[in-house]
Structure formats: C-alpha cells, structure tokens
C-alpha atoms as a PDB file:
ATOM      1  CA  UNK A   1       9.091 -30.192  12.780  1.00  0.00           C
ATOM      2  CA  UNK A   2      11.060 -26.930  12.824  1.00  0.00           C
ATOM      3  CA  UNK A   3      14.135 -26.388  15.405  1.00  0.00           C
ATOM      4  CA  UNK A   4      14.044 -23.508  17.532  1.00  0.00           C
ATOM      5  CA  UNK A   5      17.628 -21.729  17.147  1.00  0.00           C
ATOM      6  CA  UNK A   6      18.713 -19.749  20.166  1.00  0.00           C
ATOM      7  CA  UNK A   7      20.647 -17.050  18.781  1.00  0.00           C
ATOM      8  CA  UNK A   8      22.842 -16.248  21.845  1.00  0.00           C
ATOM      9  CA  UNK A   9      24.576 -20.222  21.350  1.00  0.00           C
ATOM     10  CA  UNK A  10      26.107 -18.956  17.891  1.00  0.00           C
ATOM     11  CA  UNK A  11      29.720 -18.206  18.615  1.00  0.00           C
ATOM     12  CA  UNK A  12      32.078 -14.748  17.775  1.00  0.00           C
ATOM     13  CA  UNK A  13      33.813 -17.210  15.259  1.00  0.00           C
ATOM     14  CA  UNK A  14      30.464 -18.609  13.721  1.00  0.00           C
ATOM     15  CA  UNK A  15      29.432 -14.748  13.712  1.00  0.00           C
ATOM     16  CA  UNK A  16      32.570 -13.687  11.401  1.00  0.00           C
ATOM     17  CA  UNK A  17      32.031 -16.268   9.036  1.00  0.00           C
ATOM     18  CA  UNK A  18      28.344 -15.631   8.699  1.00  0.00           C
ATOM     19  CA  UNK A  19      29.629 -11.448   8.015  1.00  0.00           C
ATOM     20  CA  UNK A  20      32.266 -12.465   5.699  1.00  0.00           C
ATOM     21  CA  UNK A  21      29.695 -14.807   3.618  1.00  0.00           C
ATOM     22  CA  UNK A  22      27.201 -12.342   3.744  1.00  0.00           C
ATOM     23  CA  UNK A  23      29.756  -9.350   2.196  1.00  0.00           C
ATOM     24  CA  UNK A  24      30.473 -11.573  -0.457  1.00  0.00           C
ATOM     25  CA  UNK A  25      27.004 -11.672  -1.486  1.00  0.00           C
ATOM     26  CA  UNK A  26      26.615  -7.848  -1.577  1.00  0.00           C
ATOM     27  CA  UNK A  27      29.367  -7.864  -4.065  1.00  0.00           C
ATOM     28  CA  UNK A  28      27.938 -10.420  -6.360  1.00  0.00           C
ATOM     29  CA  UNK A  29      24.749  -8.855  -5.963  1.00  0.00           C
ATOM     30  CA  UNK A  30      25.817  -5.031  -6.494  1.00  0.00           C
ATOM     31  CA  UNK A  31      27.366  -5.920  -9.509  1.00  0.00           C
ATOM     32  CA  UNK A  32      24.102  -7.897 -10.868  1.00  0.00           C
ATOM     33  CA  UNK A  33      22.221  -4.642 -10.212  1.00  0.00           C
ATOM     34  CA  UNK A  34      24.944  -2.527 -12.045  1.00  0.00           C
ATOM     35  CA  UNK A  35      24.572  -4.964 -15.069  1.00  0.00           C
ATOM     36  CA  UNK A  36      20.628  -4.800 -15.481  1.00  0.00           C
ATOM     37  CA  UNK A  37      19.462  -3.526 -18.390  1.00  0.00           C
ATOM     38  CA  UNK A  38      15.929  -2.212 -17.374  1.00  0.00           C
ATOM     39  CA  UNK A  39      13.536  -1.472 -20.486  1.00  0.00           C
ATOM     40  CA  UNK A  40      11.339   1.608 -20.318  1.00  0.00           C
ATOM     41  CA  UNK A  41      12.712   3.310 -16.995  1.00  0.00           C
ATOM     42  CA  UNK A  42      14.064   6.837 -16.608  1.00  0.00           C
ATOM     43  CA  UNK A  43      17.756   7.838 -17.749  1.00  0.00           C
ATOM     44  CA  UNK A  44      19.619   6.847 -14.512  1.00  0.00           C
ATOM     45  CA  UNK A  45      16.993   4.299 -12.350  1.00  0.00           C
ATOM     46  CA  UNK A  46      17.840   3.999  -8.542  1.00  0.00           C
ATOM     47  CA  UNK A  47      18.710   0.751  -8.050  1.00  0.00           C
ATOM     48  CA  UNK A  48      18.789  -0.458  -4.348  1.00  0.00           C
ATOM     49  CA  UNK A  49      20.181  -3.920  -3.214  1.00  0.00           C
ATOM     50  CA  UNK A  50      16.919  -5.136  -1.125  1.00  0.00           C
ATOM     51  CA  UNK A  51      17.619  -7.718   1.920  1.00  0.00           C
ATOM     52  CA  UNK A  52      17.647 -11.419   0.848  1.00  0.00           C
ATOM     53  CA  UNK A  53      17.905 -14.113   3.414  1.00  0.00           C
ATOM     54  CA  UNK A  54      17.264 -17.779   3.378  1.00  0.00           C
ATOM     55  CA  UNK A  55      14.951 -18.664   5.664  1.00  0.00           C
ATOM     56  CA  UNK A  56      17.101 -21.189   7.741  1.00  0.00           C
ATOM     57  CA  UNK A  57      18.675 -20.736  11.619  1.00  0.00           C
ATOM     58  CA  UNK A  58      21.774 -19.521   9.487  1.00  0.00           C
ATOM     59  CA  UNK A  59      20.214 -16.440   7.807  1.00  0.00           C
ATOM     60  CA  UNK A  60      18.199 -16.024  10.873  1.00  0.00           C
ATOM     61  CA  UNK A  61      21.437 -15.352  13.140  1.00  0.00           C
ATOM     62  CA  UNK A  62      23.069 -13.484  10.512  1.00  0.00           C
ATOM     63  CA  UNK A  63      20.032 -10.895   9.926  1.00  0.00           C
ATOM     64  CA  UNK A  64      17.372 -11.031  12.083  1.00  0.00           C
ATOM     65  CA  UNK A  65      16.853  -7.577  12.335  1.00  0.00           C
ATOM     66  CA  UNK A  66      16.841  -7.321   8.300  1.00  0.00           C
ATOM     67  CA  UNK A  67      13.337  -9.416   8.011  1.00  0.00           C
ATOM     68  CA  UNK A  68      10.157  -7.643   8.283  1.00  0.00           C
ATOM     69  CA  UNK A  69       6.710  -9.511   8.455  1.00  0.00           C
ATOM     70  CA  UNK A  70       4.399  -7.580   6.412  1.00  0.00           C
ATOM     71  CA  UNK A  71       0.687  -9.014   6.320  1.00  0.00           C
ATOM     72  CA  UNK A  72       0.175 -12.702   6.579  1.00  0.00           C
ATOM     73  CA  UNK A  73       2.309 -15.463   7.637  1.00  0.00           C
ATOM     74  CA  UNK A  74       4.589 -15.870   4.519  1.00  0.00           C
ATOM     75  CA  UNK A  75       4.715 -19.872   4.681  1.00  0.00           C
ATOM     76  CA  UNK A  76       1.020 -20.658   5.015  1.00  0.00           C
ATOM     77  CA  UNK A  77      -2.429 -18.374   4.885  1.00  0.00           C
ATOM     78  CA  UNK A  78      -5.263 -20.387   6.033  1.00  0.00           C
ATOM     79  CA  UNK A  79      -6.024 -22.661   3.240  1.00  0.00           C
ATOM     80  CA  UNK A  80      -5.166 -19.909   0.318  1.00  0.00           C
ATOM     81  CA  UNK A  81      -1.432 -20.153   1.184  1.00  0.00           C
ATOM     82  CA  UNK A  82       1.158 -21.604  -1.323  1.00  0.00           C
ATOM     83  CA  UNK A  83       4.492 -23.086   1.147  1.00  0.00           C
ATOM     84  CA  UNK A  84       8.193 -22.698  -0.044  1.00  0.00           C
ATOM     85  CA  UNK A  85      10.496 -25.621   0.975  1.00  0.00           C
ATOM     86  CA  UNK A  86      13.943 -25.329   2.537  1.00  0.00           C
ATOM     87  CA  UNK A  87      15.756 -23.062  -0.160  1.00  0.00           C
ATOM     88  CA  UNK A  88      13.351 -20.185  -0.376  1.00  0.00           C
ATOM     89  CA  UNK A  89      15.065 -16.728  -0.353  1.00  0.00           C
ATOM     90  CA  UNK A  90      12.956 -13.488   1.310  1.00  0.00           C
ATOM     91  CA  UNK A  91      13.272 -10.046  -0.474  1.00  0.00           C
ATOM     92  CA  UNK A  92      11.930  -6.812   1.255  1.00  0.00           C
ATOM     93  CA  UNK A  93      11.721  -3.686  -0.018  1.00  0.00           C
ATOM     94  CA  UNK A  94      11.810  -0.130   2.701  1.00  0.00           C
ATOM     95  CA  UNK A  95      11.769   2.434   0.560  1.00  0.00           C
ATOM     96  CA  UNK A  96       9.453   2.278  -2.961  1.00  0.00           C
ATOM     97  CA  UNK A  97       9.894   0.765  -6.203  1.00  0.00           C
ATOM     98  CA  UNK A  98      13.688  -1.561  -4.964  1.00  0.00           C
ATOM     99  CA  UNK A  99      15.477  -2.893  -7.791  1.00  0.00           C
ATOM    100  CA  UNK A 100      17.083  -5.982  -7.823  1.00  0.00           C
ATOM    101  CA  UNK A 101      18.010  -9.323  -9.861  1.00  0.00           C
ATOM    102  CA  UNK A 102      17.975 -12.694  -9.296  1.00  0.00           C
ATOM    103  CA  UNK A 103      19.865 -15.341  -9.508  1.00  0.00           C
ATOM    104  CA  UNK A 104      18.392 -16.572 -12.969  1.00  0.00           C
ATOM    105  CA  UNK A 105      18.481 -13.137 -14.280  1.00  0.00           C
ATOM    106  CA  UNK A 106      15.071 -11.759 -13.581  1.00  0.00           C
ATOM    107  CA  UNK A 107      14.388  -8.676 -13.000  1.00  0.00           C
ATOM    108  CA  UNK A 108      12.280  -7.312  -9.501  1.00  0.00           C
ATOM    109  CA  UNK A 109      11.102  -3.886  -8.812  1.00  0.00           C
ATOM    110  CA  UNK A 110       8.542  -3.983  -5.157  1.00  0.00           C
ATOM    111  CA  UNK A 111       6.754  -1.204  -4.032  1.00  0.00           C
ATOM    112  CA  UNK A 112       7.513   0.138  -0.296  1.00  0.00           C
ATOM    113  CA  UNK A 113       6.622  -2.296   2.239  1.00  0.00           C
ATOM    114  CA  UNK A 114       6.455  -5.588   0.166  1.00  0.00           C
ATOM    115  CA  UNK A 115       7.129  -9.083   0.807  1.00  0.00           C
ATOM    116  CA  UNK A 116       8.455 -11.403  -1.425  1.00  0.00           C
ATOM    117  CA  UNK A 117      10.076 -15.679  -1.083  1.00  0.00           C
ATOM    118  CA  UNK A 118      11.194 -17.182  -3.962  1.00  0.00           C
ATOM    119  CA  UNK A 119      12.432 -20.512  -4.670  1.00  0.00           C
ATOM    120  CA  UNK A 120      14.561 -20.553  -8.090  1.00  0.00           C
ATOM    121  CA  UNK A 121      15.897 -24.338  -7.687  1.00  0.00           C
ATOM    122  CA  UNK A 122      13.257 -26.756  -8.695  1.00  0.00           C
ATOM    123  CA  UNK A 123      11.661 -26.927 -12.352  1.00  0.00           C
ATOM    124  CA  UNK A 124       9.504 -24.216 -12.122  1.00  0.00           C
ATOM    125  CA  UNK A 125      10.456 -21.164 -10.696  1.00  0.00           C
ATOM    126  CA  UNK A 126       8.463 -20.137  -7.947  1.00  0.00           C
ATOM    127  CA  UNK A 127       7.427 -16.491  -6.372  1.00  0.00           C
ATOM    128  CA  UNK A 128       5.196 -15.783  -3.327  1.00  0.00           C
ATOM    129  CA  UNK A 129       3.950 -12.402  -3.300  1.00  0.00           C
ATOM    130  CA  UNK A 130       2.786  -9.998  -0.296  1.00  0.00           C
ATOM    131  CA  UNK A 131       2.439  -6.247  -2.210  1.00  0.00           C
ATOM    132  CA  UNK A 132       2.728  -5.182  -5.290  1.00  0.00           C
ATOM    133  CA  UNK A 133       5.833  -5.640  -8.057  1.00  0.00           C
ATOM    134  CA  UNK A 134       6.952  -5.247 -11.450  1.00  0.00           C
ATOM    135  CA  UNK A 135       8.734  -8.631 -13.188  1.00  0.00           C
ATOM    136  CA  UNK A 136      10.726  -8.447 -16.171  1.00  0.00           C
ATOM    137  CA  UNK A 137      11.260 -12.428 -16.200  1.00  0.00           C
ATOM    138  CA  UNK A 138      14.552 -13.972 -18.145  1.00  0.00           C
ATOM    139  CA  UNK A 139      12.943 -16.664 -20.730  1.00  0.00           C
ATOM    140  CA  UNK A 140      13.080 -20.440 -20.227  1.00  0.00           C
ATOM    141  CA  UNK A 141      11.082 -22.402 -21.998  1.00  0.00           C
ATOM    142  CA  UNK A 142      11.842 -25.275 -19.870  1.00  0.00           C
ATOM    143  CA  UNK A 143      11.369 -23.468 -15.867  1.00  0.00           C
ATOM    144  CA  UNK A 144       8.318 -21.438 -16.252  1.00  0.00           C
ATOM    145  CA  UNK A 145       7.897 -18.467 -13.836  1.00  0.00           C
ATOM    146  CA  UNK A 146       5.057 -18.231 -11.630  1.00  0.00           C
ATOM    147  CA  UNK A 147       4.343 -15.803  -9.000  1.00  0.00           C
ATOM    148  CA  UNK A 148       1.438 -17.026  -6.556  1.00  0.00           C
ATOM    149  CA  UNK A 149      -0.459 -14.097  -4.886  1.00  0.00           C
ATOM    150  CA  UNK A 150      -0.366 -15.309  -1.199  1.00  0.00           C
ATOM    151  CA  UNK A 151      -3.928 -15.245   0.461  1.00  0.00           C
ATOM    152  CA  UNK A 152      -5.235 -15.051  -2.902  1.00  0.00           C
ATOM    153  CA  UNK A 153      -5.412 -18.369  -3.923  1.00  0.00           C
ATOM    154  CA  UNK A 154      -4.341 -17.274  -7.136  1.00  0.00           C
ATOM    155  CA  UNK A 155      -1.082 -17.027  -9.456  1.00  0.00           C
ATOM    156  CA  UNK A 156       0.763 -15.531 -12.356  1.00  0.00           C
ATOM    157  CA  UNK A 157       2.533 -18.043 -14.592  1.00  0.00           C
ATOM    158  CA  UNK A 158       4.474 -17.054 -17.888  1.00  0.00           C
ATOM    159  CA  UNK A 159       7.654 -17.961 -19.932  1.00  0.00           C
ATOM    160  CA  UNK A 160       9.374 -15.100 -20.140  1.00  0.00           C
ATOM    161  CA  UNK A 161       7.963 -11.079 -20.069  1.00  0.00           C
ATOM    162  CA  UNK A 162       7.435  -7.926 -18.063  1.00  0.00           C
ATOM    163  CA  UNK A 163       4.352  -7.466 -16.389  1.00  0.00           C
ATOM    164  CA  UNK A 164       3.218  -5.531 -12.893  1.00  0.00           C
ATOM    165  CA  UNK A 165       1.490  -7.323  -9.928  1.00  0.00           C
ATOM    166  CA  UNK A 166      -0.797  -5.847  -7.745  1.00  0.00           C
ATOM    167  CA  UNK A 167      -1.774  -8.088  -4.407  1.00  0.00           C
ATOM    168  CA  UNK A 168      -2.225  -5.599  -1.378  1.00  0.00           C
ATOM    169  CA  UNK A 169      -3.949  -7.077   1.999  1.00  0.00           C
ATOM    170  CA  UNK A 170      -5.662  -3.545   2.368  1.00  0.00           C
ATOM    171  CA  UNK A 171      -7.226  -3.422  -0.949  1.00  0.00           C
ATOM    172  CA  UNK A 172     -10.611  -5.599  -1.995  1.00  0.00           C
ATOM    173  CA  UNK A 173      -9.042  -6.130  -5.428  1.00  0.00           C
ATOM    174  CA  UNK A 174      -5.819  -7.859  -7.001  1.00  0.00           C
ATOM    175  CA  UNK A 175      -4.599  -8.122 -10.743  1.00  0.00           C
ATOM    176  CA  UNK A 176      -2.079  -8.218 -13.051  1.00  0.00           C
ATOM    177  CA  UNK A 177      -1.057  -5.513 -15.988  1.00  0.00           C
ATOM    178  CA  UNK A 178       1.321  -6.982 -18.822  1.00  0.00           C
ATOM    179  CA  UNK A 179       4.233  -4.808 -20.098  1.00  0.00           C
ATOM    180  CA  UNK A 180       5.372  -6.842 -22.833  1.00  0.00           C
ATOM    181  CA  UNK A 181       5.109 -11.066 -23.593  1.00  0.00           C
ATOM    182  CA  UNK A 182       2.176 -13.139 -22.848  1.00  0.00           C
ATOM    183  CA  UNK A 183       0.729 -13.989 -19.061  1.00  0.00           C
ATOM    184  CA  UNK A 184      -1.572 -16.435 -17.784  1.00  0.00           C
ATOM    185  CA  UNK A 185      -3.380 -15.289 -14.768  1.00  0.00           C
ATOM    186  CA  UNK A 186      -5.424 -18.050 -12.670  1.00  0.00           C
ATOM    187  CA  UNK A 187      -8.182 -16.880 -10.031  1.00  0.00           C
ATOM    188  CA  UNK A 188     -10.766 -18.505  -7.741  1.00  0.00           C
ATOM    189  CA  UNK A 189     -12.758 -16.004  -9.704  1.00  0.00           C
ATOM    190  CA  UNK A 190     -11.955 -16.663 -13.455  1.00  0.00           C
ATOM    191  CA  UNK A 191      -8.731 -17.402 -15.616  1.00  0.00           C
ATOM    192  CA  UNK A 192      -7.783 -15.276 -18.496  1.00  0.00           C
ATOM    193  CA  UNK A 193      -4.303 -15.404 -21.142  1.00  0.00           C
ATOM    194  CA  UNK A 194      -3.267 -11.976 -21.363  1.00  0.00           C
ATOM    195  CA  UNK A 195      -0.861  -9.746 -23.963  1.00  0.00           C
ATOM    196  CA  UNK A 196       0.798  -6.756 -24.095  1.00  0.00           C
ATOM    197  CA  UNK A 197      -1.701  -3.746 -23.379  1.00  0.00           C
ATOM    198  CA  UNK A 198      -4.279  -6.166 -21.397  1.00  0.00           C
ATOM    199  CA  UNK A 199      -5.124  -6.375 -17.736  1.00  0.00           C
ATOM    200  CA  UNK A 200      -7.163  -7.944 -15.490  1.00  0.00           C
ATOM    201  CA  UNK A 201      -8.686  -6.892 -12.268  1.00  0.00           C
ATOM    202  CA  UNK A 202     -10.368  -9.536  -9.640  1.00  0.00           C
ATOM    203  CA  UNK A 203     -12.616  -6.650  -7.167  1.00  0.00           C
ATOM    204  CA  UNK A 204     -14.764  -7.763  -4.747  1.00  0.00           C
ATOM    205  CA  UNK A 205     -14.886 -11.618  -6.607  1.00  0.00           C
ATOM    206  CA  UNK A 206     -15.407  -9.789  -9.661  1.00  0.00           C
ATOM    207  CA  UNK A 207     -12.761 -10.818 -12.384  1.00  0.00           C
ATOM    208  CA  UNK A 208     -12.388  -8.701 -15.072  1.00  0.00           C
ATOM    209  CA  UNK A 209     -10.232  -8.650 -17.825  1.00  0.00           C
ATOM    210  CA  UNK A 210      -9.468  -5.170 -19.672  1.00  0.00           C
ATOM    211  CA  UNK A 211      -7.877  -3.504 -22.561  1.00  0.00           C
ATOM    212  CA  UNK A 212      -5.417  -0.674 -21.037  1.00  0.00           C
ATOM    213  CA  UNK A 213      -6.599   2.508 -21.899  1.00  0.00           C
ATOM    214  CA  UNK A 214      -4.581   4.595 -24.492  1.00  0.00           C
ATOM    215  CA  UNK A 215      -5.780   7.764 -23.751  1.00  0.00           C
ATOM    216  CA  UNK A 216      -4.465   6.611 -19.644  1.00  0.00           C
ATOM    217  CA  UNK A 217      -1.311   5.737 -19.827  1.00  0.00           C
ATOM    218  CA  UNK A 218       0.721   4.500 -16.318  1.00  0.00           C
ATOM    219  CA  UNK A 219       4.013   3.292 -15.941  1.00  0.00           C
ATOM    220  CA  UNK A 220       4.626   1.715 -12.722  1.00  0.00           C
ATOM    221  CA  UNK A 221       8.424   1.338 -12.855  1.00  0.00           C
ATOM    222  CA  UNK A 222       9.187   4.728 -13.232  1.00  0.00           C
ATOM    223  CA  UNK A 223       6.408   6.049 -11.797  1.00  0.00           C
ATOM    224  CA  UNK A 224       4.691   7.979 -14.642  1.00  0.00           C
ATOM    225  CA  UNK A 225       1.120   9.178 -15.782  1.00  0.00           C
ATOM    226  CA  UNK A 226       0.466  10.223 -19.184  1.00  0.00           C
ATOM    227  CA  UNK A 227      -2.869  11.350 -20.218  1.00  0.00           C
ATOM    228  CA  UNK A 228      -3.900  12.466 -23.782  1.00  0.00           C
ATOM    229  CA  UNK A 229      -7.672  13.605 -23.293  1.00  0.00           C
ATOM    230  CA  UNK A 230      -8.629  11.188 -21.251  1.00  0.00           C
ATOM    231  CA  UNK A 231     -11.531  10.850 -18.830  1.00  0.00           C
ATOM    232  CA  UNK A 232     -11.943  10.847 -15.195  1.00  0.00           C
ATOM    233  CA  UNK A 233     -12.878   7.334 -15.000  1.00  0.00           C
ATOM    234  CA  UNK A 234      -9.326   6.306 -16.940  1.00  0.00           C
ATOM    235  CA  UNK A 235      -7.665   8.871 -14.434  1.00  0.00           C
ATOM    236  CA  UNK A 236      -8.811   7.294 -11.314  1.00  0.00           C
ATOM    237  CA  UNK A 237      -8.346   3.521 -12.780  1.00  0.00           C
ATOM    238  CA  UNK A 238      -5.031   4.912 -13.650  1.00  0.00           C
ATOM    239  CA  UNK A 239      -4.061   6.154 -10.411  1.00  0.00           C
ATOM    240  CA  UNK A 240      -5.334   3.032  -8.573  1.00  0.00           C
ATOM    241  CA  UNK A 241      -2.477   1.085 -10.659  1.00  0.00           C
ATOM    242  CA  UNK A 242       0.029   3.553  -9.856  1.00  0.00           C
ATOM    243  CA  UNK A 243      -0.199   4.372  -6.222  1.00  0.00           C
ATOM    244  CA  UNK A 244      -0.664   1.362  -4.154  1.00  0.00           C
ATOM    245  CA  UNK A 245      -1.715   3.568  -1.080  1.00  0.00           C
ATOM    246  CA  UNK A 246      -4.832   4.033  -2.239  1.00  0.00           C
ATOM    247  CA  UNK A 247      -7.238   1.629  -0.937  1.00  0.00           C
ATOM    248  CA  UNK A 248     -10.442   2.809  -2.444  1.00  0.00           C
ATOM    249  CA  UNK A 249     -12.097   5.563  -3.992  1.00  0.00           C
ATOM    250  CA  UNK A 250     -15.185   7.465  -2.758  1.00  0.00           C
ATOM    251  CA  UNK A 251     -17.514   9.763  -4.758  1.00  0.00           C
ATOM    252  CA  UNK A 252     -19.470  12.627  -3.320  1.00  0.00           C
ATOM    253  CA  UNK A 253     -21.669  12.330  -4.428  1.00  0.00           C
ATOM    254  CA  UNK A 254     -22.125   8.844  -6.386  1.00  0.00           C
ATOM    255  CA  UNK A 255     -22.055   9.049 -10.299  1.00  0.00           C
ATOM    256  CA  UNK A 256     -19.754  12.192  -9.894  1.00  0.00           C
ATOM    257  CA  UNK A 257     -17.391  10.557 -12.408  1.00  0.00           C
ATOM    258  CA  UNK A 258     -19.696   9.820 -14.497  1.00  0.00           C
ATOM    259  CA  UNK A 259     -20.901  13.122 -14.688  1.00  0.00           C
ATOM    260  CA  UNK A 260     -17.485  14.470 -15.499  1.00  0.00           C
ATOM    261  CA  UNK A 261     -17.230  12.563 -18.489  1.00  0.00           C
ATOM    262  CA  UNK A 262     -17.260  15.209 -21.084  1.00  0.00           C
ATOM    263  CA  UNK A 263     -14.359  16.442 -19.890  1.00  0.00           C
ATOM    264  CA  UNK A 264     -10.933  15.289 -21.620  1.00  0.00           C
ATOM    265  CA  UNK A 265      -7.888  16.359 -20.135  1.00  0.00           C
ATOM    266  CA  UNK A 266      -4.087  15.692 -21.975  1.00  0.00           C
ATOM    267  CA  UNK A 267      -1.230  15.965 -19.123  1.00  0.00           C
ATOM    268  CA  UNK A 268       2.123  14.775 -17.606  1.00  0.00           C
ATOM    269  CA  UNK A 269       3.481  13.463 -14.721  1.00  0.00           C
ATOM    270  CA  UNK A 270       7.045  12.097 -14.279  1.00  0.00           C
ATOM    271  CA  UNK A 271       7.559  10.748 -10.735  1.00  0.00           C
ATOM    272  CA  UNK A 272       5.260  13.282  -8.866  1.00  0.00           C
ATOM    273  CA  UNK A 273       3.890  12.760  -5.672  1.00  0.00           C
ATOM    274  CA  UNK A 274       0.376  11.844  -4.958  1.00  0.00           C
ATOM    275  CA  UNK A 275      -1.033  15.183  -3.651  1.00  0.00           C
ATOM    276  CA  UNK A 276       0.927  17.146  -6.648  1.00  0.00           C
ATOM    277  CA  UNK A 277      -1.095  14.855  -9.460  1.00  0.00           C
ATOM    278  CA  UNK A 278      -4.322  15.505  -7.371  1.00  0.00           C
ATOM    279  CA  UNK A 279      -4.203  19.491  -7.240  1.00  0.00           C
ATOM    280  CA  UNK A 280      -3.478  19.653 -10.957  1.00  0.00           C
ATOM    281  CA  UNK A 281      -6.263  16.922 -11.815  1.00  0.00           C
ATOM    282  CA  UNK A 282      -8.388  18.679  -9.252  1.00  0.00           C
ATOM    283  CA  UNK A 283      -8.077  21.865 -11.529  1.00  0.00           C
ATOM    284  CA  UNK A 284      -8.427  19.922 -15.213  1.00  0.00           C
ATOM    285  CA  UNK A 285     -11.663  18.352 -14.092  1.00  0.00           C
ATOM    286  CA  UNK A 286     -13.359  21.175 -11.642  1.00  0.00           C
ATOM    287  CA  UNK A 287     -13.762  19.122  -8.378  1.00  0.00           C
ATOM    288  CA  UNK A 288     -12.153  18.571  -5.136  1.00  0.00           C
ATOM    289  CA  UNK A 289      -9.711  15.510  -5.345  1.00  0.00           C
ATOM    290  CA  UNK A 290      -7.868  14.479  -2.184  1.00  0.00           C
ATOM    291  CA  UNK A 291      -6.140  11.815  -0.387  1.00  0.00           C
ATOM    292  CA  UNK A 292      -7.006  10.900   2.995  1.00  0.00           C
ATOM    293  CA  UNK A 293      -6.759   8.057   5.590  1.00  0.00           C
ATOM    294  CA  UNK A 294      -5.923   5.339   2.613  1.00  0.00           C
ATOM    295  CA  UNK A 295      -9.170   6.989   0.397  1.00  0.00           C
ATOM    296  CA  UNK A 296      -8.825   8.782  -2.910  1.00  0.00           C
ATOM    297  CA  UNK A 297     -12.096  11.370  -2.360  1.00  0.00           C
ATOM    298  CA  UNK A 298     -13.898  12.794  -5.295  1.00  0.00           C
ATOM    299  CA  UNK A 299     -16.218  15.549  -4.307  1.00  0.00           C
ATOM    300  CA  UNK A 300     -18.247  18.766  -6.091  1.00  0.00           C
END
C-alpha cells in the first residue's frame, strides 16, 4: 500500500537538500544534452532539459508543480496498463519536439504535451508511453529496449535504432515508423518485424504494416515534409505522421482524394506551421484544405 506524504511536514532543511540534489542533476543532465549527437536534425537542434522526477514522496516534495497528468493514469489503465516499480523516472515535455538523454545514452525527442516513465534498472529497459516520440536507442544486446504504448496493450521492443512512436488518446489509430535498425512492434491487432523505410499503422483494430512512401517524405525530428510528385493520399498520410494535432481527416465530399490523384505535386517544407503547409497544398492540388477543431478538412 502507498503512503500518503503530507508535504507541509518536510522541513526548510529537508527542502535545501532536496534543491541542492536537484541542481546537481540539471548539470549532469545539461551537459548530456550538450554531448548528443542527433542524426538527421537541422544545423543547430533546440535541445530543452524536460522535467524528470522519480515518482517517490521525495520527488513529489521537491516538484510537485513540475508533473503534469496527461491522459490516463500513468501506473495502471484498466486492464491494458503496463506498471513501473519503485525506480521509474517521469519525463514531460511543454513545448514540442523536447530533447533529452538518458541515463543509458538514449536519445528522446516528445511532442508537446507527452507523457513518458521509464525504468532503466532491471534487464530490460522499460518505457511507458502517453503521446507521441522519436527514440534513437543506445545498443545492448543484452537490455533490450521496449517502449509499451499505455492503454494500448501494445509495445515496441528493439536492440538498438531510431524509430518514431505515435500513441495519442485522441486519435483512433497508433503505430510506429522506423528511422534506421530493426523494430518489433506487438499489437492486440497483429505483430509485424519492421526495417528501415517500413511502418505500421493499427486504425480502428486495423493493423497495417506499410512501406514509407518515397515520393512523401516526413521527418518528425526536425519537423520536415518533402514531396517529389507525390499524391494527395501520401500528403495527407504524411501529414497525419507529422502533426500529432490532427485527429482525423474528413473529405467533402468522400473519394475527394481519390479523385485528386492525377495530380503530383514536388515541394518543401522545413519546420512550417500547420496552416502555412495547408495554403500552399491547398493551391498544388485545387481544393480547400483546413484545420479545424482537431480535423484536417478536405473540401471542393
């Protein structure tokens, strides 16, 4: 059974320590971040130090303003939960696309408003996800790395690679997109090994695994689009894996993007907003695209 820690019994001397402790993380861990060496981002990343507490009455009274609950209870989720023990650290990213490393060298990247525990200390190291992330995982043969997609019932598990995670409450689907390396995804839904260039996308209890599209090309990390002639039905898969605020796309009327298919447009974006890469595509492929209320609208 859990203790209840009243917060107001922890003295001014316990207090200092806690602060003191706490600063000498942020050094450790601002130097970690200044080390990374982050394949395929821009010239000069941002990286930002995200909050990570352990979840005990100590990190509690040093932080408790610093944890945010996003979603779902983080230690259990009905009966598609996975439960950290004792030593489980929480990361949380405010602004989009945090940077940060941990302690065995791995490298994070979370999207605004995710939610992630990890436990680094047994033989496998373990990763519950709330949100969406990019991994670029340090290679042990011997601890593999698997990130469990809370309320899911499903997990990422892999040696060492990059690859991107999508698990959003507010979307009907969830998947994973590998950078580089090899991935093992497992779903209620279906299990697939995946390489470089190969995805897979569970929507609606449909599992589906995919070669990425060439002609499509998205880059989570630093938040890039490239398209050389590609259709609207690339575009719009594309932009699903690059902006998690879409929750789902509507067509006005149906089969509009399949009647847009002859068209084949070759563009570039390099960390543009949503509603920029909409009134360019809007142009390119002669309809109305738009972005409202958490719905990407396609429309004559």
């Amino acid at each position: 059974m859990k203790q209840s820690i009243d917060i107001n019994q922890v003295t001014a001397d316990e207090l200092r320590t806690l602060d003191a402790i706490r600063s000498r993380k942020e050094s450790i861990w601002q130097k970690l971040c200044s080390k990374a060496d982050i394949a395929h981002q821009p010239a000069e990343p941002k990286v930002v130090k995200m909050p990570r507490k352990r979840w005990s009455w100590m990190g509690v009274a040093a932080s408790v303003a610093v944890l945010i609950a996003v979603g779902a209870t983080l230690f259990f989720n009905s009966n598609k939960g996975y439960e950290l023990g004792d030593n489980a650290i929480v990361m949380t990213a405010d602004t989009d696309r945090e940077c940060g490393v941990l302690e065995d060298g791995t490298i994070v990247r979370l999207a605004q408003g995710t939610t992630m525990r990890y436990d680094l200390s047994s033989k496998k190291r373990v990763v519950v996800l709330d949100g969406q992330a990019s991994f670029s995982v340090k290679r042990d043969e011997q601890r593999p790395f698997v990130v469990h997609l809370n309320g899911r019932d499903s997990k990422v598990e892999v040696l060492g690679t990059s690859f991107v995670v999508e698990n959003l409450k507010d979307r009907d689907r969830f998947g994973v997109k590998v950078k580089s390396g090899k991935v093992r995804i497992a779903t209620p839904f279906g299990t697939a090994d995946l390489s470089y260039g190969e995805k897979v996308v569970v929507d609606q209890e449909l599992f589906e695994k995919k070669v990425c599209s060439t002609s499509a090309m998205s880059d989570w990390d630093a938040n890039r689009l490239e398209l050389k002639e590609a259709t609207l039905k690339d575009v719009v898969s594309e932009l699903m894996d690059l902006y998690p605020e879409i929750k789902k796309v509507e067509e006005k009327p149906i089969g509009l993007i399949d009647q847009k298919s002859d068209i084949l447009v070759t563009s570039k974006f390099d960390n543009e907003t949503l509603e920029t890469v909409l009134k360019e595509l809007s142009l390119h492929f002669g309809i109305k695209m738009e972005f409202v209320g958490g719905s990407l609208t396609l429309t004559r």
